[in-house]
C-alpha atoms as a PDB file:
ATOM      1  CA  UNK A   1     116.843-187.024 -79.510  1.00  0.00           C
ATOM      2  CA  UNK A   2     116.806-185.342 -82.594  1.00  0.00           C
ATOM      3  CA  UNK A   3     115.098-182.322 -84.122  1.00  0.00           C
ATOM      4  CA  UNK A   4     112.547-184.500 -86.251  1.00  0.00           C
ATOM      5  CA  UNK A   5     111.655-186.820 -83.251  1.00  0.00           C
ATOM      6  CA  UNK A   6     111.308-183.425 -80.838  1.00  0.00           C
ATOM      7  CA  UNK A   7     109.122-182.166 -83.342  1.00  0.00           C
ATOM      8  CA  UNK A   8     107.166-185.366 -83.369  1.00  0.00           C
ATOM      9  CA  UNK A   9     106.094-185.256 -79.619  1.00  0.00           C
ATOM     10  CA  UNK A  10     102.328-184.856 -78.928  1.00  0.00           C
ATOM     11  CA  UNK A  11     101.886-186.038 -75.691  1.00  0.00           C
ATOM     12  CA  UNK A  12      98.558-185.896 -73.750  1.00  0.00           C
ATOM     13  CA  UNK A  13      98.759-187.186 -69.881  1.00  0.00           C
ATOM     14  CA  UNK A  14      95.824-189.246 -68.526  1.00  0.00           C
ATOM     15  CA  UNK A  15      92.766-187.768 -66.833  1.00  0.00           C
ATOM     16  CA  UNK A  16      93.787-184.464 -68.915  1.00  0.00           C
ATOM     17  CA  UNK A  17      90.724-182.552 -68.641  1.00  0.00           C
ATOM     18  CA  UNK A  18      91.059-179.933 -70.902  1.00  0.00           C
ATOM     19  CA  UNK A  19      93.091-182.618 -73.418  1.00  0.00           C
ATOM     20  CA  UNK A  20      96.256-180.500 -73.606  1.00  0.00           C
ATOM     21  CA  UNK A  21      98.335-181.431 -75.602  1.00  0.00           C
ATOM     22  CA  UNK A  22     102.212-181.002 -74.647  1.00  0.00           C
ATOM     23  CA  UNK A  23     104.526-180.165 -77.616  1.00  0.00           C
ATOM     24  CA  UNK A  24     108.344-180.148 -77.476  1.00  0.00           C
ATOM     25  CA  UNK A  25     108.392-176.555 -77.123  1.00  0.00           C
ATOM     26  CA  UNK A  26     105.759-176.878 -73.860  1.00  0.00           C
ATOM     27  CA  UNK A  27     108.904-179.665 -72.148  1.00  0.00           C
ATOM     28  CA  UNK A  28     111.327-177.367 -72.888  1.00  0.00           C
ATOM     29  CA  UNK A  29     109.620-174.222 -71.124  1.00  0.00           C
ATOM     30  CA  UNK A  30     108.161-176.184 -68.337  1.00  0.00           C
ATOM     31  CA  UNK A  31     112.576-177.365 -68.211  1.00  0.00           C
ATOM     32  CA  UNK A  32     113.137-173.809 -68.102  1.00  0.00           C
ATOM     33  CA  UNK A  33     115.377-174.052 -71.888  1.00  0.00           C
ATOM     34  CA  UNK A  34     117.007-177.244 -70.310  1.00  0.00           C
ATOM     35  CA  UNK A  35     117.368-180.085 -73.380  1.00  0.00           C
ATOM     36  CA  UNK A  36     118.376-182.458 -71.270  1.00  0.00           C
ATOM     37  CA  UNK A  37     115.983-182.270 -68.832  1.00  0.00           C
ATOM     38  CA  UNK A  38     113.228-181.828 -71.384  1.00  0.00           C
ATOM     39  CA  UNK A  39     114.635-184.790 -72.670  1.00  0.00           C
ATOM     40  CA  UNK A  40     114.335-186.605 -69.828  1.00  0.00           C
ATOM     41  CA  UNK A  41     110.416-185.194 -69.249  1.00  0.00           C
ATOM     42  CA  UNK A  42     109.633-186.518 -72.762  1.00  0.00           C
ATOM     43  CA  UNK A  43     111.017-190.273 -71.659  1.00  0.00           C
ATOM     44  CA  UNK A  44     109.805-190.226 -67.730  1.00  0.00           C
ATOM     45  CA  UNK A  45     106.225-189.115 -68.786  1.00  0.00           C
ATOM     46  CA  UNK A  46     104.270-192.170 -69.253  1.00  0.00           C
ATOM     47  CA  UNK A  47     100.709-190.972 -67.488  1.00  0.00           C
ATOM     48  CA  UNK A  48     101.627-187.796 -65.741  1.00  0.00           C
ATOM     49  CA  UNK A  49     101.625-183.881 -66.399  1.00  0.00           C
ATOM     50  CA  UNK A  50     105.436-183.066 -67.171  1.00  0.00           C
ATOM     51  CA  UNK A  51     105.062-180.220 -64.203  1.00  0.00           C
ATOM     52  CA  UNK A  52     104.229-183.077 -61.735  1.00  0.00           C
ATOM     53  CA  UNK A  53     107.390-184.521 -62.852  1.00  0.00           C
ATOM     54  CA  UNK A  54     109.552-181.401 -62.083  1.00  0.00           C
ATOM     55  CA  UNK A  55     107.930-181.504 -58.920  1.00  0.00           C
ATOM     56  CA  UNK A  56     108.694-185.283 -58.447  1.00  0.00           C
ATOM     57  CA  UNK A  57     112.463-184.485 -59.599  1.00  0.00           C
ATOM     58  CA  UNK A  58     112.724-181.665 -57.180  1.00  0.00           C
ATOM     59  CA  UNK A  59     111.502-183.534 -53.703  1.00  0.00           C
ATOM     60  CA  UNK A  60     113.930-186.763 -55.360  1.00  0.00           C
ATOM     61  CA  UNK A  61     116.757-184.570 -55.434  1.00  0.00           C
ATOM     62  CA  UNK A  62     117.181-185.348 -58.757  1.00  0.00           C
ATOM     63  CA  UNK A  63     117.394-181.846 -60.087  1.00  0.00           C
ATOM     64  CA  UNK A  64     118.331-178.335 -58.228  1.00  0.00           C
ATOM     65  CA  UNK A  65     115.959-175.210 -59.276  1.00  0.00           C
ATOM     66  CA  UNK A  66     118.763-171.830 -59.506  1.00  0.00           C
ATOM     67  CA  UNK A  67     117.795-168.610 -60.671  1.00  0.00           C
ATOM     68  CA  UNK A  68     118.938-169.594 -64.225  1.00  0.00           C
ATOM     69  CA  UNK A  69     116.510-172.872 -64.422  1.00  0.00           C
ATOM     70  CA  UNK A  70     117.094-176.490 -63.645  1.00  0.00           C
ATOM     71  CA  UNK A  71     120.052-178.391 -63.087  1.00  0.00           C
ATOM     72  CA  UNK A  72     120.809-181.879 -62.444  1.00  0.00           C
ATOM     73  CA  UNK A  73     122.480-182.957 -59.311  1.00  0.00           C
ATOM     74  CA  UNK A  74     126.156-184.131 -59.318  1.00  0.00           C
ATOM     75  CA  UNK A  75     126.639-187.774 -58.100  1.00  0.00           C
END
């Protein structure tokens, strides 16, 4: 993903009550400064908040939380 297409996100999950609206910047903090895991919000996000995600991630053992951020699991 690109700088122009990051810039382009405006994503706003269903049953949003208050209508947020995530930005890049908002995947990226909720990824803790992880791209590639932001990156991976941005394409897994099709209904959901992007924290319910991480949370989904997390109980998959998809991704590790460390005292630094997020980290994807090694195969």
């Amino acid at each position: 993903m690109n700088e122009t297409e990051r810039r382009g996100i405006a994503y706003v999950p269903e049953n949003s009550e208050d209508g947020h609206v995530y930005r890049w910047s908002d995947f990226l903090k909720i990824a803790k400064g992880n791209v590639a895991l932001a990156e991976e919000l941005v394409s897994l996000c099709t209904w959901q908040h992007p924290e319910t995600e991480i949370d989904q991630l997390l109980r998959d053992e998809i991704i590790d939380e460390t005292e630094d951020g997020y980290v994807f699991k090694a195969d």
